[in-house]
PDB file of N, CA and C in Angstrom:
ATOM      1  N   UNK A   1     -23.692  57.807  36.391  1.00  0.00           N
ATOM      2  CA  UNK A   1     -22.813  58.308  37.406  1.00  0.00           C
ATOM      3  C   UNK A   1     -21.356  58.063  37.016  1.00  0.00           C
ATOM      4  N   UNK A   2     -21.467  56.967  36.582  1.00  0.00           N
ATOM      5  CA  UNK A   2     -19.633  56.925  36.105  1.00  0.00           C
ATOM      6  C   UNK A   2     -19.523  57.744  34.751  1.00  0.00           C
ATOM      7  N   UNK A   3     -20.222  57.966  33.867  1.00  0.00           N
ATOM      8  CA  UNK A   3     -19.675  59.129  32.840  1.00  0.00           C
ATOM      9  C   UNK A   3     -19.432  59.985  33.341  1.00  0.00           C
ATOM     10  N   UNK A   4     -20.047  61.060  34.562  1.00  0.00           N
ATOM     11  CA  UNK A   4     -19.810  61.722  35.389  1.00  0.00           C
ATOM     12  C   UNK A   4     -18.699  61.997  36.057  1.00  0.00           C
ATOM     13  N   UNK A   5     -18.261  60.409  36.257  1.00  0.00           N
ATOM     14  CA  UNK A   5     -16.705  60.856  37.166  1.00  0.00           C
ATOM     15  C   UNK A   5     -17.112  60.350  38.809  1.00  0.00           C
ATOM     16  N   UNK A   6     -17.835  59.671  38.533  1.00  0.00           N
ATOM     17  CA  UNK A   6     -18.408  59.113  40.536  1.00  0.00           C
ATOM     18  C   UNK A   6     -18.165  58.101  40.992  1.00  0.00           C
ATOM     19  N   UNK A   7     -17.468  57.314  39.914  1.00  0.00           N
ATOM     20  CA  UNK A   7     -17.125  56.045  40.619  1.00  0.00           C
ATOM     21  C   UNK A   7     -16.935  54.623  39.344  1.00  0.00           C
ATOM     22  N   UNK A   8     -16.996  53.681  39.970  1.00  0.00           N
ATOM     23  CA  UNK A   8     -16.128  52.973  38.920  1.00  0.00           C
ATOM     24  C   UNK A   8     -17.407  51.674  38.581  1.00  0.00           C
ATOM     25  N   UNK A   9     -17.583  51.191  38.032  1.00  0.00           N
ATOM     26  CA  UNK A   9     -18.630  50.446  37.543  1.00  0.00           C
ATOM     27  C   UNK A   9     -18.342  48.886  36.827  1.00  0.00           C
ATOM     28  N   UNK A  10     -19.231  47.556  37.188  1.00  0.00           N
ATOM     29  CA  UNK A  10     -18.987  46.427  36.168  1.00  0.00           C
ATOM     30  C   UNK A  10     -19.750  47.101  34.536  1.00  0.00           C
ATOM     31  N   UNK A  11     -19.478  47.246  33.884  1.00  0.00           N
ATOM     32  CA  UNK A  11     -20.495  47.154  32.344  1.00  0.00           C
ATOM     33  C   UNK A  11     -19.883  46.700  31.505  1.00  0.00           C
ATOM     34  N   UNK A  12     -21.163  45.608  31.152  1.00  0.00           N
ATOM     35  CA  UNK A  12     -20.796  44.755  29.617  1.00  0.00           C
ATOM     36  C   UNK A  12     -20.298  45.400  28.327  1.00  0.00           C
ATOM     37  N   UNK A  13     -18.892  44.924  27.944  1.00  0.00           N
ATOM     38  CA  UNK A  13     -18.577  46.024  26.602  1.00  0.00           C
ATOM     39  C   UNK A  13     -19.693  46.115  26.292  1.00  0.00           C
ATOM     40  N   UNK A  14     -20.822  45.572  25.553  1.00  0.00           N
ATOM     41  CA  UNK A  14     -21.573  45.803  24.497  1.00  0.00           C
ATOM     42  C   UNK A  14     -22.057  46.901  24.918  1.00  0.00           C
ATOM     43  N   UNK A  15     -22.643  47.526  26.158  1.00  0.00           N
ATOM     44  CA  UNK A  15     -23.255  48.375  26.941  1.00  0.00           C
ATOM     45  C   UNK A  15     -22.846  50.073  27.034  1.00  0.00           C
ATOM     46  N   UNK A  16     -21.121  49.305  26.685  1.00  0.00           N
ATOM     47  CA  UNK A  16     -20.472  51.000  27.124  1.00  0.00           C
ATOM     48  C   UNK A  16     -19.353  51.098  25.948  1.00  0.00           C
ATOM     49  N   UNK A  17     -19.412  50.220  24.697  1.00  0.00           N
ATOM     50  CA  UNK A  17     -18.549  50.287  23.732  1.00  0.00           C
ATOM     51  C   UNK A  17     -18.529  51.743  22.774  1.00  0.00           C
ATOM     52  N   UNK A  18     -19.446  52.511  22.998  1.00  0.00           N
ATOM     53  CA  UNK A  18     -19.291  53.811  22.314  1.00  0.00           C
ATOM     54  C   UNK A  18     -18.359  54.948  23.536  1.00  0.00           C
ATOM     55  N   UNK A  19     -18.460  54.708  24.367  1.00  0.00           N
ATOM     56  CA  UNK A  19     -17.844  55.375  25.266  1.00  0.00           C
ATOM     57  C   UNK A  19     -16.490  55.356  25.702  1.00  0.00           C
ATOM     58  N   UNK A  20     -16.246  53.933  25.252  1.00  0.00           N
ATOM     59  CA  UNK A  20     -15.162  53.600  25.435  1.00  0.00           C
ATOM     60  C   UNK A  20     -13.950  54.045  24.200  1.00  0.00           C
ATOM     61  N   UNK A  21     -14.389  53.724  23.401  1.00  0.00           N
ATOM     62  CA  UNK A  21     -14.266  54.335  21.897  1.00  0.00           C
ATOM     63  C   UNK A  21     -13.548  55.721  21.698  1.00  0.00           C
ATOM     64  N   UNK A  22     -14.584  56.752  22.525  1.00  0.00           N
ATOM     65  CA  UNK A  22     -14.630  58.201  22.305  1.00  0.00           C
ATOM     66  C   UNK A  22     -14.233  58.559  23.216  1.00  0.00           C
ATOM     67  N   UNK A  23     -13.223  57.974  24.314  1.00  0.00           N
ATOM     68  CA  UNK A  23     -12.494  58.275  25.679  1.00  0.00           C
ATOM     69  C   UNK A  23     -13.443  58.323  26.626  1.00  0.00           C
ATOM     70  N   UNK A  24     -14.687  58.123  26.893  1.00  0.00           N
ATOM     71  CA  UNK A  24     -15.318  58.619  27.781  1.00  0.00           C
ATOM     72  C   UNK A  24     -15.481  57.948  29.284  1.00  0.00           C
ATOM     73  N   UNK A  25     -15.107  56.658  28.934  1.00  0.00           N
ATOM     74  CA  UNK A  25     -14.566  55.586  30.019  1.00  0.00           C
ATOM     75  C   UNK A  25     -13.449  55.078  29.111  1.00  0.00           C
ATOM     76  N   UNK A  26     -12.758  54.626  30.624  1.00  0.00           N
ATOM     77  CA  UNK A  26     -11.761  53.608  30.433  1.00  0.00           C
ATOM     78  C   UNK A  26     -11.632  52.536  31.228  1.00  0.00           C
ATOM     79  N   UNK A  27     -11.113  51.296  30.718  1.00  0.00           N
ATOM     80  CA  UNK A  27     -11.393  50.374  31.630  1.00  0.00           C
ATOM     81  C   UNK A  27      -9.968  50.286  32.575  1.00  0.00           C
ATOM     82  N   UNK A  28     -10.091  49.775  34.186  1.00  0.00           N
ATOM     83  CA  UNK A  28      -9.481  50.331  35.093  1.00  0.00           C
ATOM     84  C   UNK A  28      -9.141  48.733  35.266  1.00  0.00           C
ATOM     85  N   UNK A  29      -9.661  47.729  35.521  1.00  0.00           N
ATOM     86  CA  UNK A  29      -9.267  46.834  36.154  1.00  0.00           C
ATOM     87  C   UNK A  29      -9.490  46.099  34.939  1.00  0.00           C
ATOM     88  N   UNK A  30      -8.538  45.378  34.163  1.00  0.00           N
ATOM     89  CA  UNK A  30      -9.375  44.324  33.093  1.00  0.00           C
ATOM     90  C   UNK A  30      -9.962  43.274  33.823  1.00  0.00           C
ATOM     91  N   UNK A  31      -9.287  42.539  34.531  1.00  0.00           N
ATOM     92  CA  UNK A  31      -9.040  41.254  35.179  1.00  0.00           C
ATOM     93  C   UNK A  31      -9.963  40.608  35.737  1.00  0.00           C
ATOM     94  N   UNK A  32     -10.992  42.038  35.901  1.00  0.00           N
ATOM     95  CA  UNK A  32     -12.118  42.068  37.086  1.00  0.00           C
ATOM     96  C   UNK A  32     -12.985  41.510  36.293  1.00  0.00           C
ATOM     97  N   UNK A  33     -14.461  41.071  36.960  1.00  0.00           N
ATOM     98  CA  UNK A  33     -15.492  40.602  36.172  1.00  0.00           C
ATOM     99  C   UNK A  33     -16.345  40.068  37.100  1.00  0.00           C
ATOM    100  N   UNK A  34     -17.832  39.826  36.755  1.00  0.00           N
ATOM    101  CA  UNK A  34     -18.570  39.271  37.553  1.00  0.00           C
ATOM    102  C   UNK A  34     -18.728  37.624  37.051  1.00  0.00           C
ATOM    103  N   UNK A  35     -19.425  37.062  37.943  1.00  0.00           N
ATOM    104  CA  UNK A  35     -19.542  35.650  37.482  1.00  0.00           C
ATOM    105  C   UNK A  35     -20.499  35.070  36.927  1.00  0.00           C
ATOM    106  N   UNK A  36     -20.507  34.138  35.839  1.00  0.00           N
ATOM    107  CA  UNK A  36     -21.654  33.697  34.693  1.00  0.00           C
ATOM    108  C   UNK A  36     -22.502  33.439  35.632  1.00  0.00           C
ATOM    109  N   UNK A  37     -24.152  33.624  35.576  1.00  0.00           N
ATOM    110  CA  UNK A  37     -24.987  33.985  35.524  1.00  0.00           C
ATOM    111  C   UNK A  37     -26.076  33.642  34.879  1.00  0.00           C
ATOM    112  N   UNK A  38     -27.042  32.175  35.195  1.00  0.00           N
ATOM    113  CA  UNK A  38     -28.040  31.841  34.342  1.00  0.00           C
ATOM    114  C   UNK A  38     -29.294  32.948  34.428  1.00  0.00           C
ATOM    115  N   UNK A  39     -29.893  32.830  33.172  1.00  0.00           N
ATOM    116  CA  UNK A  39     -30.839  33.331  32.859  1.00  0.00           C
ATOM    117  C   UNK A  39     -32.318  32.759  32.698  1.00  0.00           C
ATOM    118  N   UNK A  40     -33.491  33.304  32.684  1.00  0.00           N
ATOM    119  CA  UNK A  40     -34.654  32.347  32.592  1.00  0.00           C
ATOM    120  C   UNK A  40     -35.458  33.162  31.862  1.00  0.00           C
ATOM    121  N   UNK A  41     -36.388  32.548  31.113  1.00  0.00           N
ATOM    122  CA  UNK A  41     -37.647  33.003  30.798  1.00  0.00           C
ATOM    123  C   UNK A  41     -38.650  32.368  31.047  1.00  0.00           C
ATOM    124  N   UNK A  42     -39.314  32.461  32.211  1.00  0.00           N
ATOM    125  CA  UNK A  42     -40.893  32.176  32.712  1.00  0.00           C
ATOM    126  C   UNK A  42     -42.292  32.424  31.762  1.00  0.00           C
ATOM    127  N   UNK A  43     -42.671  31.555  31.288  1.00  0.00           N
ATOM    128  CA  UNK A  43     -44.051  31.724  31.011  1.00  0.00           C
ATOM    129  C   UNK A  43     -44.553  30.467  31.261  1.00  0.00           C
ATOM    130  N   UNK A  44     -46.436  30.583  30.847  1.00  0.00           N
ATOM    131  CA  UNK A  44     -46.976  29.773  31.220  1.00  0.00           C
ATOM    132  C   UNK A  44     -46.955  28.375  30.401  1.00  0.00           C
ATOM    133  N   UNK A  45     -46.785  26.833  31.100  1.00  0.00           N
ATOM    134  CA  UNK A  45     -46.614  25.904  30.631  1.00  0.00           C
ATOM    135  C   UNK A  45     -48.020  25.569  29.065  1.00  0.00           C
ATOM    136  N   UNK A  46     -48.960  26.378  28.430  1.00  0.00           N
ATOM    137  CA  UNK A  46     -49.634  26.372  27.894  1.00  0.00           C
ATOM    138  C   UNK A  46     -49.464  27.418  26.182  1.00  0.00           C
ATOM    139  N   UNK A  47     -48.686  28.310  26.914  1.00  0.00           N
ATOM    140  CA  UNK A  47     -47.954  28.750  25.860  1.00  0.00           C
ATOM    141  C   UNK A  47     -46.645  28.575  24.955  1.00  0.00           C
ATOM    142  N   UNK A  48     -46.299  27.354  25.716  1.00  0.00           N
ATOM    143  CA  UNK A  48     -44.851  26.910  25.036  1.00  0.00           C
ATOM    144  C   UNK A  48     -44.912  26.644  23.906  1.00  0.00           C
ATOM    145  N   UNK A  49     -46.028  26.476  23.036  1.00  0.00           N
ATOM    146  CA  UNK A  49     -46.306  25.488  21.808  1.00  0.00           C
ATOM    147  C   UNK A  49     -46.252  26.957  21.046  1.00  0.00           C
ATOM    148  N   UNK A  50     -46.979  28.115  21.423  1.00  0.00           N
ATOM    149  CA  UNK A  50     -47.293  29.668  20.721  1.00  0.00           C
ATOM    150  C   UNK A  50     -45.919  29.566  19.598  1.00  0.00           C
ATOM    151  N   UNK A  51     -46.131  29.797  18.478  1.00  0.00           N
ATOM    152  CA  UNK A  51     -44.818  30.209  17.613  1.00  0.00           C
ATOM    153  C   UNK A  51     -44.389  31.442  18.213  1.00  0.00           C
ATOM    154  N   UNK A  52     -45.117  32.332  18.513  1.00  0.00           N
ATOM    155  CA  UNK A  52     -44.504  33.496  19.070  1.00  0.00           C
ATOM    156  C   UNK A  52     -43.617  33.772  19.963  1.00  0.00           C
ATOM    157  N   UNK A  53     -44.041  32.617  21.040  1.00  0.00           N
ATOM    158  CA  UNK A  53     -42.785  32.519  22.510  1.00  0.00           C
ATOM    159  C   UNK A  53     -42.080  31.676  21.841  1.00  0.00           C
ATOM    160  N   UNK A  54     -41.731  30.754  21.360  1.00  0.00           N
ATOM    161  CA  UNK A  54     -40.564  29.690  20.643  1.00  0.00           C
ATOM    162  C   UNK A  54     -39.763  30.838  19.592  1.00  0.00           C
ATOM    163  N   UNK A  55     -40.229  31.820  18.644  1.00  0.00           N
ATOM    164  CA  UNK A  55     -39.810  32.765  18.346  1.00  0.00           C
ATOM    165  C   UNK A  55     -38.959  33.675  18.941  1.00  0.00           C
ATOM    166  N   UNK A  56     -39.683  34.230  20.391  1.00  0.00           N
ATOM    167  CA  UNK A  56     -38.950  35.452  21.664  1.00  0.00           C
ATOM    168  C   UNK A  56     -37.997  35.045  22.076  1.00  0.00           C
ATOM    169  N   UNK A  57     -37.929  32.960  22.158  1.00  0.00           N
ATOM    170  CA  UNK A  57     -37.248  32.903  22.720  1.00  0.00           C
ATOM    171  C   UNK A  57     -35.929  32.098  22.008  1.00  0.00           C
ATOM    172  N   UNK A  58     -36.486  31.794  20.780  1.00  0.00           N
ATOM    173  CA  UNK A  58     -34.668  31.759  19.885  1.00  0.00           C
ATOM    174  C   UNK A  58     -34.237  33.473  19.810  1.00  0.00           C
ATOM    175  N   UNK A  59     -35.070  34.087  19.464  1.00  0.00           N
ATOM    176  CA  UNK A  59     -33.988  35.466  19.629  1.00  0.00           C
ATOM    177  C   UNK A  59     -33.366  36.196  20.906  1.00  0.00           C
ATOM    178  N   UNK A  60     -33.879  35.676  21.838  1.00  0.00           N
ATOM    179  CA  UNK A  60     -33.202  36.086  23.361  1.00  0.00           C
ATOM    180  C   UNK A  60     -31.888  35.098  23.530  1.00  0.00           C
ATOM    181  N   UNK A  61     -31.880  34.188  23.377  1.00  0.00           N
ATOM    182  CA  UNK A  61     -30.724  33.260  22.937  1.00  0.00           C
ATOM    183  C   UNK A  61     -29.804  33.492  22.066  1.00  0.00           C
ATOM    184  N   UNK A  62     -30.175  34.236  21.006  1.00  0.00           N
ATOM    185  CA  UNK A  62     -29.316  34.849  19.615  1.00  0.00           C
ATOM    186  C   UNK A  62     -28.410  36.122  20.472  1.00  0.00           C
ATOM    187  N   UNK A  63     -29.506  36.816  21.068  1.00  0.00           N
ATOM    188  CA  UNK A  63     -28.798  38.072  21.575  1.00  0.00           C
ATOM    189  C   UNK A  63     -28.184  37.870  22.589  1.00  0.00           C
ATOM    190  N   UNK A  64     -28.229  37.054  23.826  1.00  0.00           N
ATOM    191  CA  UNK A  64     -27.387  36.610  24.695  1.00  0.00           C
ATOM    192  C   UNK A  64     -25.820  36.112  24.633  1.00  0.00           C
ATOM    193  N   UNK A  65     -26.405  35.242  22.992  1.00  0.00           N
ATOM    194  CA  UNK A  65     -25.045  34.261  22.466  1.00  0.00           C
ATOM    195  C   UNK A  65     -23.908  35.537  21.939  1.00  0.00           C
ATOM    196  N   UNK A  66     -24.772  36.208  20.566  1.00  0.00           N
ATOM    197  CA  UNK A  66     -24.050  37.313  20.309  1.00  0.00           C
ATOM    198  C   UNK A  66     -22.946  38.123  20.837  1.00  0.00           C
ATOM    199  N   UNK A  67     -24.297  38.779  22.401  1.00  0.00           N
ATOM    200  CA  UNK A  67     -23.630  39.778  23.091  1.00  0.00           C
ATOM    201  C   UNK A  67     -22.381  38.905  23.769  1.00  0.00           C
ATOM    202  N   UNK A  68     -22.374  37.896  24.357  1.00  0.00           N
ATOM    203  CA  UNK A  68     -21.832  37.627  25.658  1.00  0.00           C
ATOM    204  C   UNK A  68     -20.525  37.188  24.959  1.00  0.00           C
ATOM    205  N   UNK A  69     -20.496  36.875  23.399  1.00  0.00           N
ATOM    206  CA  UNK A  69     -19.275  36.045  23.143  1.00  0.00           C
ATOM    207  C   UNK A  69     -18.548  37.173  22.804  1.00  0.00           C
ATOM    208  N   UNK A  70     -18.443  38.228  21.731  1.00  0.00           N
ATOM    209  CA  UNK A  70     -17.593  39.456  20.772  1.00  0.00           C
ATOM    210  C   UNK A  70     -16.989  40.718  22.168  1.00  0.00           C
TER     211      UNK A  70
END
C-alpha cells in the first residue's frame, strides 16, 4: 500500500532498501522509529541438545545481529 501512494509506513531499511534506492519511497520522518523489541524462539526443552536447533538458532542471531546493526 505505501508503494502505491496510501499512506506512510514503519519499515526496516533492510526491508525497503531497493526502493528506496530507485525513488520509490522516501523516508518522511527520520527521527521516527519503533522501540527495541525482544525476540524468542520456542521449542521443546528436549530438543535443545539437536545440532540442528543450536544451528537455526546461531543463524537467527547472525541475521538479527546483521540486519538490525548496517
Amino acid at each position: 500500500m505505501v508503494l502505491e501512494g496510501l499512506g506512510l509506513a514503519i519499515i526496516p531499511d533492510y526491508m525497503c532498501e531497493h526502493e528506496v534506492v530507485n525513488g520509490e519511497l522516501v523516508q518522511v520522518l527520520p527521527n521516527l522509529g519503533m522501540p527495541d523489541v525482544d525476540v524468542y524462539a520456542l521449542y521443546p526443552k528436549h530438543r535443545l541438545n539437536l545440532p540442528k536447533v543450536k544451528v537455526f538458532l546461531d543463524f537467527i542471531q547472525a541475521v538479527f545481529k546483521q540486519r538490525l546493526i548496517n
